[in-house]
N, C-alpha and C. Protein backbone atom coordinates (compact mmCIF):
# COMPACT_ATOMS: atom_id res chain seq x y z
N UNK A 1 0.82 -1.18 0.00
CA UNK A 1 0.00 0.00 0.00
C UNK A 1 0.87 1.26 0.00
N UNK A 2 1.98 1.31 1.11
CA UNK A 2 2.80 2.12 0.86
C UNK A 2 3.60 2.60 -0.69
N UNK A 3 3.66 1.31 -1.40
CA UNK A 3 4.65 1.59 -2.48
C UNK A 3 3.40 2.33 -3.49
N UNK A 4 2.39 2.16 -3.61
CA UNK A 4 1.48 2.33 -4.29
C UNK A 4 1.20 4.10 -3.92
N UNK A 5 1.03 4.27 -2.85
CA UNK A 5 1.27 5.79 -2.72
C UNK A 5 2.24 6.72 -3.11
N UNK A 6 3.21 6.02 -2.96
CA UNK A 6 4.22 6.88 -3.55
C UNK A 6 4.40 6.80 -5.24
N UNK A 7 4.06 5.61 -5.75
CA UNK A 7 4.00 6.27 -7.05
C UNK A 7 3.22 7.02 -7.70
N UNK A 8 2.27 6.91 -6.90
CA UNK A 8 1.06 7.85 -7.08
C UNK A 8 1.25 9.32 -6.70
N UNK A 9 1.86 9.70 -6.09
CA UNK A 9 2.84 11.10 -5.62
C UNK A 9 3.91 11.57 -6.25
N UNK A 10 5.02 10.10 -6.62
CA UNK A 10 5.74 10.31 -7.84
C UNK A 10 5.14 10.99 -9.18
N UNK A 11 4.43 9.90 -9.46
CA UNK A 11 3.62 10.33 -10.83
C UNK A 11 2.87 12.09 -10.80
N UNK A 12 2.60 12.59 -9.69
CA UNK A 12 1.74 13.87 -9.57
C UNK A 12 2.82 14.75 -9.61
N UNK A 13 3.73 14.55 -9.20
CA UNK A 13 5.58 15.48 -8.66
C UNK A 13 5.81 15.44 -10.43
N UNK A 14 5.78 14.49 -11.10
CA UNK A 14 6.32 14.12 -12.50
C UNK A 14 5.65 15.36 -13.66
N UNK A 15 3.75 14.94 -13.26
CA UNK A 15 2.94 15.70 -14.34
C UNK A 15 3.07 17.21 -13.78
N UNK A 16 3.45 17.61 -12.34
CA UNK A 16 3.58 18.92 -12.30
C UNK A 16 4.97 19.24 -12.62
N UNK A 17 6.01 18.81 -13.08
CA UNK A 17 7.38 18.83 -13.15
C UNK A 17 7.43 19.22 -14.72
N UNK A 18 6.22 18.35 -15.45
CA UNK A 18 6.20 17.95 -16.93
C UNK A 18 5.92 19.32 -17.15
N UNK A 19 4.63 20.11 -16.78
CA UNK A 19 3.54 20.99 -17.17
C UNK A 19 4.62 22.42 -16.85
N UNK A 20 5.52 22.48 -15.70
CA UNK A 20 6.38 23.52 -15.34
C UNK A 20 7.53 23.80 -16.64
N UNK A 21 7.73 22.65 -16.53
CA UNK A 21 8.97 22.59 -18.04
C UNK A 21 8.11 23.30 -19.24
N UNK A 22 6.69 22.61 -19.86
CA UNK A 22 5.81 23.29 -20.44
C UNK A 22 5.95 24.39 -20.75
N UNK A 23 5.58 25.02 -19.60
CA UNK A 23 4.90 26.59 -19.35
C UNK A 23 6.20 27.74 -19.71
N UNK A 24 6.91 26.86 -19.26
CA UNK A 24 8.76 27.47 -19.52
C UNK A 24 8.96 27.85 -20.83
N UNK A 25 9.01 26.74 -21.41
CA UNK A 25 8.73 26.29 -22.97
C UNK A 25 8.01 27.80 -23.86
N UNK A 26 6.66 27.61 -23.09
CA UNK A 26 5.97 28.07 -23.88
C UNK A 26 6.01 29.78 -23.46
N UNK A 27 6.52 29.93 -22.64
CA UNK A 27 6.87 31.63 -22.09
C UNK A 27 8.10 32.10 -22.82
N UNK A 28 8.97 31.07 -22.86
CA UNK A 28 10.61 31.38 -23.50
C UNK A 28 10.27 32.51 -24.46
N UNK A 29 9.61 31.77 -25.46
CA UNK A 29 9.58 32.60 -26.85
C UNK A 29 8.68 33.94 -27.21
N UNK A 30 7.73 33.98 -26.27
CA UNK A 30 6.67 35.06 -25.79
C UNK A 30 7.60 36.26 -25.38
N UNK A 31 8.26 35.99 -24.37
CA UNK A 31 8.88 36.79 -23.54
C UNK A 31 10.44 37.52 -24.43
N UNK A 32 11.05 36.80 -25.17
CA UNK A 32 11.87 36.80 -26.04
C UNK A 32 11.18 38.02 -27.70
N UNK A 33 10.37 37.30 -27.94
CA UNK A 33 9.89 38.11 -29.32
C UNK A 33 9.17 39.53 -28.76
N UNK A 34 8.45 39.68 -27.08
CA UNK A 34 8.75 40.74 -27.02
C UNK A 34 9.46 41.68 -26.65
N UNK A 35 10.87 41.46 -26.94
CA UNK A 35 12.34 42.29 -26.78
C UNK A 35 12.78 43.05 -28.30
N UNK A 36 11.80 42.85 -29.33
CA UNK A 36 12.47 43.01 -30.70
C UNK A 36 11.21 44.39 -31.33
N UNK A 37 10.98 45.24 -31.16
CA UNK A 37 10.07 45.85 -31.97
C UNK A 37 10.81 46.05 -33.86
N UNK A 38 9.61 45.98 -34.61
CA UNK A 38 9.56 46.48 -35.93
C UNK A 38 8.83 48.19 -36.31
N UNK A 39 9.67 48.76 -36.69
CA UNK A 39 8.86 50.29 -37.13
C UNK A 39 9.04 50.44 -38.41
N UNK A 40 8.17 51.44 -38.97
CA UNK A 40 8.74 51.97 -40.66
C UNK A 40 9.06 50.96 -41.64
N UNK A 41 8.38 49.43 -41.41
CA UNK A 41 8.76 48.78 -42.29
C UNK A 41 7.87 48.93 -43.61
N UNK A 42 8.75 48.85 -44.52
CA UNK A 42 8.27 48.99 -45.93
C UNK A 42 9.11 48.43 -47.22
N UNK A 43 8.54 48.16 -48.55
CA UNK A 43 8.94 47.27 -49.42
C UNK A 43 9.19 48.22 -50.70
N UNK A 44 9.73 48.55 -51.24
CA UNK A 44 10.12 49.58 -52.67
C UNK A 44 10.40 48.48 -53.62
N UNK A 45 9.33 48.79 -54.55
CA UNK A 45 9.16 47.62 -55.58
C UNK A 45 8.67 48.12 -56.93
N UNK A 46 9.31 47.77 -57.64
CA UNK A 46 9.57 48.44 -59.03
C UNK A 46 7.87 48.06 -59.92
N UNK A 47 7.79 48.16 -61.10
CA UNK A 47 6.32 47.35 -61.43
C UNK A 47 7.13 45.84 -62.19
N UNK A 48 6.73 44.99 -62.60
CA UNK A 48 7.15 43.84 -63.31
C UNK A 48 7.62 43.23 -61.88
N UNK A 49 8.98 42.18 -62.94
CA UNK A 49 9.21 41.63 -61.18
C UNK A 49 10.82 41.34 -61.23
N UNK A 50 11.02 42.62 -61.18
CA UNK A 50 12.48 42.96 -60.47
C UNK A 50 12.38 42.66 -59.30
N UNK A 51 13.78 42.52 -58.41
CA UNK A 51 13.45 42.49 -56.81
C UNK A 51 13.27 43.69 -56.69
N UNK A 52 12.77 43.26 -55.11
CA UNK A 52 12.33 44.75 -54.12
C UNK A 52 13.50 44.75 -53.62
N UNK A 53 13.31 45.91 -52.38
CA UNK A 53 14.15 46.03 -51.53
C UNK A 53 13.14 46.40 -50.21
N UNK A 54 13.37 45.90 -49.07
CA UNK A 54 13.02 46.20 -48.05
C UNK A 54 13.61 46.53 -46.84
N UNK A 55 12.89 47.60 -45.95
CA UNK A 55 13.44 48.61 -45.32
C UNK A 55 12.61 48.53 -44.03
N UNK A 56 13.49 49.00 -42.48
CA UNK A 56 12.44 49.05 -41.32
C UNK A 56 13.71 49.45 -40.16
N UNK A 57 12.95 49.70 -39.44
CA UNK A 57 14.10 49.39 -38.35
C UNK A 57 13.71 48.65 -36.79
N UNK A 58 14.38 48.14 -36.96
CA UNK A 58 14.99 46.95 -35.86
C UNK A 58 15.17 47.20 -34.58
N UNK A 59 14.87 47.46 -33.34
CA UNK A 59 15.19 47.44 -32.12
C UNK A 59 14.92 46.71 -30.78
N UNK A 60 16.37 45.85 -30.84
CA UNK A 60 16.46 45.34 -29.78
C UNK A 60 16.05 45.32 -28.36
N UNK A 61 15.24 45.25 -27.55
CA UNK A 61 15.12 46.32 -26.56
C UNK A 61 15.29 45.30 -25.04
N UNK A 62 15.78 43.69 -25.48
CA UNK A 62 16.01 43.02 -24.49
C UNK A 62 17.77 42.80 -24.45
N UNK A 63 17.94 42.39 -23.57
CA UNK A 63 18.95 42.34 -22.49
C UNK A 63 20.32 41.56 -23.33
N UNK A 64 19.85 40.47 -24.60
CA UNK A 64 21.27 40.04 -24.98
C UNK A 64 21.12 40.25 -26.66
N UNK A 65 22.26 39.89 -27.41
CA UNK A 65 22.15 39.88 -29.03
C UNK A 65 21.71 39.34 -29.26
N UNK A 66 20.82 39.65 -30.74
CA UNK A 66 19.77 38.25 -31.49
C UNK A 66 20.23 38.87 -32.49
N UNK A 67 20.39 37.39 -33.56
CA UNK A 67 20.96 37.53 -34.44
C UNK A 67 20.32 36.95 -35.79
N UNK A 68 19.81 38.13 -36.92
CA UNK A 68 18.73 37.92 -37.61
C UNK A 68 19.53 37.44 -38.82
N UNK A 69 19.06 35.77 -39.36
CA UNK A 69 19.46 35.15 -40.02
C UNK A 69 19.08 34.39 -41.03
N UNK A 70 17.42 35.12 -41.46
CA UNK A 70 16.67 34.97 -42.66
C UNK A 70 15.24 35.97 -42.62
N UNK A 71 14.75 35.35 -43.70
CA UNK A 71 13.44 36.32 -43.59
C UNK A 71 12.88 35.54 -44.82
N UNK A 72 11.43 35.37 -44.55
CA UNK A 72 10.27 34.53 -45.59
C UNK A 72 9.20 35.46 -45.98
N UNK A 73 8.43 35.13 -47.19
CA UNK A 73 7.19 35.47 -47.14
C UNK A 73 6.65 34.87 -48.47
N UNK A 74 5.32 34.76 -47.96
CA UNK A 74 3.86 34.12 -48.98
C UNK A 74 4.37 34.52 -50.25
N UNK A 75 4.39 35.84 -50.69
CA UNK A 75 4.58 36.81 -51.82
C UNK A 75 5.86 36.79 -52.87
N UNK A 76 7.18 35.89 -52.30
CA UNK A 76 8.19 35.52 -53.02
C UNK A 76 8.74 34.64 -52.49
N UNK A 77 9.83 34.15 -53.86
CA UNK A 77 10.12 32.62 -53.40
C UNK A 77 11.11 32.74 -52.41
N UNK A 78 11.54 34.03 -52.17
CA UNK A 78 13.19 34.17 -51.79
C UNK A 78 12.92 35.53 -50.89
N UNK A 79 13.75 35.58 -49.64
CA UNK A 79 14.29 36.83 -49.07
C UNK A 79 15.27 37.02 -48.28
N UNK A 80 16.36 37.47 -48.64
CA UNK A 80 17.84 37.25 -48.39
C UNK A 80 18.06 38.80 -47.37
N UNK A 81 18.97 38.42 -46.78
CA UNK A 81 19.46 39.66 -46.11
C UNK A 81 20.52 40.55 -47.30
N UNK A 82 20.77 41.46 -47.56
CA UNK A 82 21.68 42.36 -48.65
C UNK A 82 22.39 43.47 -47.76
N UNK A 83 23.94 43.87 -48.10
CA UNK A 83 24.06 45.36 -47.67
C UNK A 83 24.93 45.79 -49.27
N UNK A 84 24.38 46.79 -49.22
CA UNK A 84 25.23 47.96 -49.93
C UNK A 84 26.07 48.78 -50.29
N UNK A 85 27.25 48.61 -50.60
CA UNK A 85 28.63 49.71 -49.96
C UNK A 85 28.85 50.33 -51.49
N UNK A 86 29.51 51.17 -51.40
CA UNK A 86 30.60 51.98 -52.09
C UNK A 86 31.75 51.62 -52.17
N UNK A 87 32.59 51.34 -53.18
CA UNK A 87 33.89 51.22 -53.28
C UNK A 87 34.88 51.75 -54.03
N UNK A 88 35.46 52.78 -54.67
CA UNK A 88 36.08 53.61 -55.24
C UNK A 88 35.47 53.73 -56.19
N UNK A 89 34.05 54.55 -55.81
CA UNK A 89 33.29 55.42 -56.72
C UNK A 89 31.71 54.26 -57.45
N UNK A 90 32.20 52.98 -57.10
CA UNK A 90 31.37 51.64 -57.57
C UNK A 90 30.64 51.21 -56.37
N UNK A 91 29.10 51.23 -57.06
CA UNK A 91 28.03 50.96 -56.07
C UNK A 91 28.03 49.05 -55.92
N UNK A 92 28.21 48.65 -54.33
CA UNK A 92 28.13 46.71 -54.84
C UNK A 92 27.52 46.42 -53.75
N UNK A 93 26.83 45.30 -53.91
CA UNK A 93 25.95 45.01 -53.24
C UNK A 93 25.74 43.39 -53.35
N UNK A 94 25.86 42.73 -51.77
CA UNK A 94 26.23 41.28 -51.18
C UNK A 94 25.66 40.67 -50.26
N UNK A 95 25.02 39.47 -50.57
CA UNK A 95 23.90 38.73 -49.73
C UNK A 95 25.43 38.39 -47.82
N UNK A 96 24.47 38.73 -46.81
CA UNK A 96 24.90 38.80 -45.71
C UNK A 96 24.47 37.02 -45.22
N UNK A 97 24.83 36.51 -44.51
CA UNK A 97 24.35 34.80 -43.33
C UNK A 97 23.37 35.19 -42.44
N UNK A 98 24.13 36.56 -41.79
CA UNK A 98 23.33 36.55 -40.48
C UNK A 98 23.72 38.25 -40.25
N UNK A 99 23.39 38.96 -39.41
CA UNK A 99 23.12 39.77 -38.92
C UNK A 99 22.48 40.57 -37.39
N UNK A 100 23.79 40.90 -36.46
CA UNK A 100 23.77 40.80 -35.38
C UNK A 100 23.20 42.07 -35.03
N UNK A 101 22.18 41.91 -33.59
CA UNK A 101 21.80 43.49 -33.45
C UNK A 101 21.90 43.71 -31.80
N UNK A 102 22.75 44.39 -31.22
CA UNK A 102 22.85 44.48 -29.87
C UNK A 102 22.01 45.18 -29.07
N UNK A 103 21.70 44.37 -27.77
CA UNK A 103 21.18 44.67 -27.25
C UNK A 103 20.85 46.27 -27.12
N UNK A 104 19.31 46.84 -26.60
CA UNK A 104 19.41 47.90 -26.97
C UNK A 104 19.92 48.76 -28.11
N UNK A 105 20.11 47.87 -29.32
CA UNK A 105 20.09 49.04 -30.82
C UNK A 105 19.28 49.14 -31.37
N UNK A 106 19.44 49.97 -32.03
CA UNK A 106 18.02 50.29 -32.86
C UNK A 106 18.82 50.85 -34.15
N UNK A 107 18.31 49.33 -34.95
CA UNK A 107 19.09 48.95 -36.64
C UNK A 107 18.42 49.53 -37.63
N UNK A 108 18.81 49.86 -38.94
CA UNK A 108 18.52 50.72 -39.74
C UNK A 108 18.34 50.30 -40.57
N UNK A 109 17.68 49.44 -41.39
CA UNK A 109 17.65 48.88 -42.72
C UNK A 109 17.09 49.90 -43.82
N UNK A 110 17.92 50.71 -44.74
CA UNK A 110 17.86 51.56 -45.16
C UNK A 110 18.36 51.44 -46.50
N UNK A 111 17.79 52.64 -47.54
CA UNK A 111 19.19 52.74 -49.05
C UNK A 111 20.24 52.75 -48.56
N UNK A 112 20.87 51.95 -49.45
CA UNK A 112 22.69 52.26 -49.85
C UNK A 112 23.12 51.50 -48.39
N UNK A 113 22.34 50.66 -47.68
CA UNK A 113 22.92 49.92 -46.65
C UNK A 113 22.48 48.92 -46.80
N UNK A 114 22.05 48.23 -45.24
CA UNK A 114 21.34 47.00 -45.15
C UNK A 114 19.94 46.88 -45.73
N UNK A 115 19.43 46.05 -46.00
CA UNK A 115 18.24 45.62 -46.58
C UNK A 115 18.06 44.33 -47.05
N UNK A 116 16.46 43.90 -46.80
CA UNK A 116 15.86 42.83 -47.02
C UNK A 116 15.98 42.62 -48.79
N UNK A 117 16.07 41.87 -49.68
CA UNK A 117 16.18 41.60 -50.82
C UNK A 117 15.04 40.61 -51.24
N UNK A 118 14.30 40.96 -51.95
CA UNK A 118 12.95 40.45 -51.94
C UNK A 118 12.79 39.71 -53.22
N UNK A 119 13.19 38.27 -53.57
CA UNK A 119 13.24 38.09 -55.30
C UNK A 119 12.22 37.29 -55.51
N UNK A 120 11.86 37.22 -56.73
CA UNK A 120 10.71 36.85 -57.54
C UNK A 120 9.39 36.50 -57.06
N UNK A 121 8.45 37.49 -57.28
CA UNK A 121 7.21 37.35 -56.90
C UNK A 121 6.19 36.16 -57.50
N UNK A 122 5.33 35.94 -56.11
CA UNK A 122 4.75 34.60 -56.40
C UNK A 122 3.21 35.11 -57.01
N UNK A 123 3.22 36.25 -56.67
CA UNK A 123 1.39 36.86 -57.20
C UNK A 123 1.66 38.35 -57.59
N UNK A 124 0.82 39.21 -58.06
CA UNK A 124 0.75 40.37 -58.92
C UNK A 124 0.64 41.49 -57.58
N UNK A 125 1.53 42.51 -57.05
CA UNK A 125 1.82 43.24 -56.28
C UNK A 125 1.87 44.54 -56.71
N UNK A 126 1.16 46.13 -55.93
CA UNK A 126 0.85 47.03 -56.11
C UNK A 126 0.86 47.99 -55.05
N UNK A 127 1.94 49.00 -55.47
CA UNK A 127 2.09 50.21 -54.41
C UNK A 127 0.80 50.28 -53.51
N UNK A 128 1.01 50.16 -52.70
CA UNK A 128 -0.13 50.22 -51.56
C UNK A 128 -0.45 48.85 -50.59
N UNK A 129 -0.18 48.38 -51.26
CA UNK A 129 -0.45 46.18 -50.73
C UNK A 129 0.24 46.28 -49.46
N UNK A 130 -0.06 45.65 -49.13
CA UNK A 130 0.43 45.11 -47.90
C UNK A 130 1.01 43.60 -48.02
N UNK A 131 2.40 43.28 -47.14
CA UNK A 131 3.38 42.13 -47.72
C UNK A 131 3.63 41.60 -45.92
N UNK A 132 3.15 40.29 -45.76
CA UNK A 132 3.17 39.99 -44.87
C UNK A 132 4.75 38.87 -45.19
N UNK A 133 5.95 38.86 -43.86
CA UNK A 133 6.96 38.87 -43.81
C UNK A 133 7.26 38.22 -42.56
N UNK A 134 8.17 37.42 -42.59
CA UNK A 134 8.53 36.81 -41.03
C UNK A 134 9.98 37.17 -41.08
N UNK A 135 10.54 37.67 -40.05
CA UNK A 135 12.06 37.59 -40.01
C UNK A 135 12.10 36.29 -38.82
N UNK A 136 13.56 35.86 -39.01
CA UNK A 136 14.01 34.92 -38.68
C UNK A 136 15.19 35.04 -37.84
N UNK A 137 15.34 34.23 -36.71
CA UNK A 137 16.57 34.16 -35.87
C UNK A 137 17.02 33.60 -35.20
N UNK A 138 18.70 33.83 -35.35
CA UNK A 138 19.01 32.22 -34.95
C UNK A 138 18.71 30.99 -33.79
N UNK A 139 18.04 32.05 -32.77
CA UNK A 139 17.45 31.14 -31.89
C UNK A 139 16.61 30.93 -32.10
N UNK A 140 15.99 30.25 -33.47
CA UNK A 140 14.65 29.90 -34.06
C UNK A 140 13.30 31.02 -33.55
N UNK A 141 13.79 31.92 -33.06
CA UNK A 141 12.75 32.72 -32.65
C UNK A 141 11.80 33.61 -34.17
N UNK A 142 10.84 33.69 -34.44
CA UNK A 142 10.16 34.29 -35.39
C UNK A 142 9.26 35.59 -35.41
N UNK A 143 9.64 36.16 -36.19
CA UNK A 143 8.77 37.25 -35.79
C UNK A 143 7.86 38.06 -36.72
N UNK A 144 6.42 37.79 -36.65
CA UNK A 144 6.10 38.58 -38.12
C UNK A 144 5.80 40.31 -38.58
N UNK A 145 5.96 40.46 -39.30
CA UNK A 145 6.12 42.03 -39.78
C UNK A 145 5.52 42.25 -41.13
N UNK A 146 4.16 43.36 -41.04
CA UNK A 146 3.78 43.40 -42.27
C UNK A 146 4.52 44.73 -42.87
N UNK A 147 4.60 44.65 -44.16
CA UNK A 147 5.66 45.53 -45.17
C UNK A 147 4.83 46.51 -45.54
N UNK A 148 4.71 47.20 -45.77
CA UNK A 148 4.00 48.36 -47.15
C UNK A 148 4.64 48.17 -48.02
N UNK A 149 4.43 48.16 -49.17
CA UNK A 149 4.76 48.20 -51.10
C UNK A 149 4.82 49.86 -50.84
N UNK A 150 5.59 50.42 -51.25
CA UNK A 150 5.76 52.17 -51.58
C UNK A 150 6.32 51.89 -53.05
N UNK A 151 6.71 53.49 -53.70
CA UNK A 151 7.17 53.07 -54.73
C UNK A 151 8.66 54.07 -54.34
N UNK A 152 9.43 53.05 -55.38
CA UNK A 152 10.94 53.67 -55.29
C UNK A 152 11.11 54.98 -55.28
N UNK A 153 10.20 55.69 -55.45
CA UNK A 153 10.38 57.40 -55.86
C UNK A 153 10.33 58.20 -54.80
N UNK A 154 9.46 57.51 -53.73
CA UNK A 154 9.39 58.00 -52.34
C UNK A 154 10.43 57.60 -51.42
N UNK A 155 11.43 56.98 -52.05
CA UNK A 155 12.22 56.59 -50.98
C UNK A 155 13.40 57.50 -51.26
């Protein structure tokens, strides 16, 4: 009778042990994605289907580095991280892995710098649309962000 109680106490110590780990689990990433705000995000997109370029800024606002290391969406097959430099007078421009943002910064994805690279569209897109977008990071953390379509002229 004794042994029978205790596994029966075991087993209750176990499912509240299980459900704590759970809750952990399921707070981690809550608590995490809200350390990252998105502002000013937006998509500059030519008509036909050149890539875009996409633009926002980034701020960290929790306690360690996250390090943004893709980005998806419904609307194309592809979205690469890009930056932009100058080099004796020559504009070039090179897909990035990853992209680190420290704690407390607040990142700039802008012309002639960093930016989202947006290639080949999967449906017919129009200044004004709205482009729903997930960025990605390396601690599998996800985060979604809707884009505005503007047109290049405003930027």
């Amino acid at each position: 009778m004794a042994n029978k109680a205790l596994n029966v106490m075991a087993q209750r110590v176990t499912q509240r042990l299980a459900l704590s780990a759970l809750a952990l689990l399921l707070t981690a990433g809550v608590a995490q994605a809200q350390t990252l705000e998105v502002s000013n995000a937006r998509l500059s997109l030519l008509p036909g289907n050149t890539p875009g370029a996409g633009y926002f800024e980034l701020y960290n606002t929790g306690d360690e580095t996250v390090t943004l290391v893709g980005a998806q969406s419904p609307a194309f097959d592809s979205v690469e991280i890009h930056v932009s430099s100058e080099h004796d007078g020559m504009a070039h421009m090179h897909e990035l892995t990853s992209l680190e943002i420290a704690s407390g910064e607040r990142f700039e994805f802008a012309p002639k710098g960093h930016h989202l690279m947006f290639m080949r569209r999967v449906e017919p897109l129009n200044v004004g649309d709205d482009v729903d977008v997930v960025l990605e990071f390396s601690d599998e953390q996800q985060l979604p962000v809707t884009f505005n379509i503007v047109s290049p002229a405003s930027m």
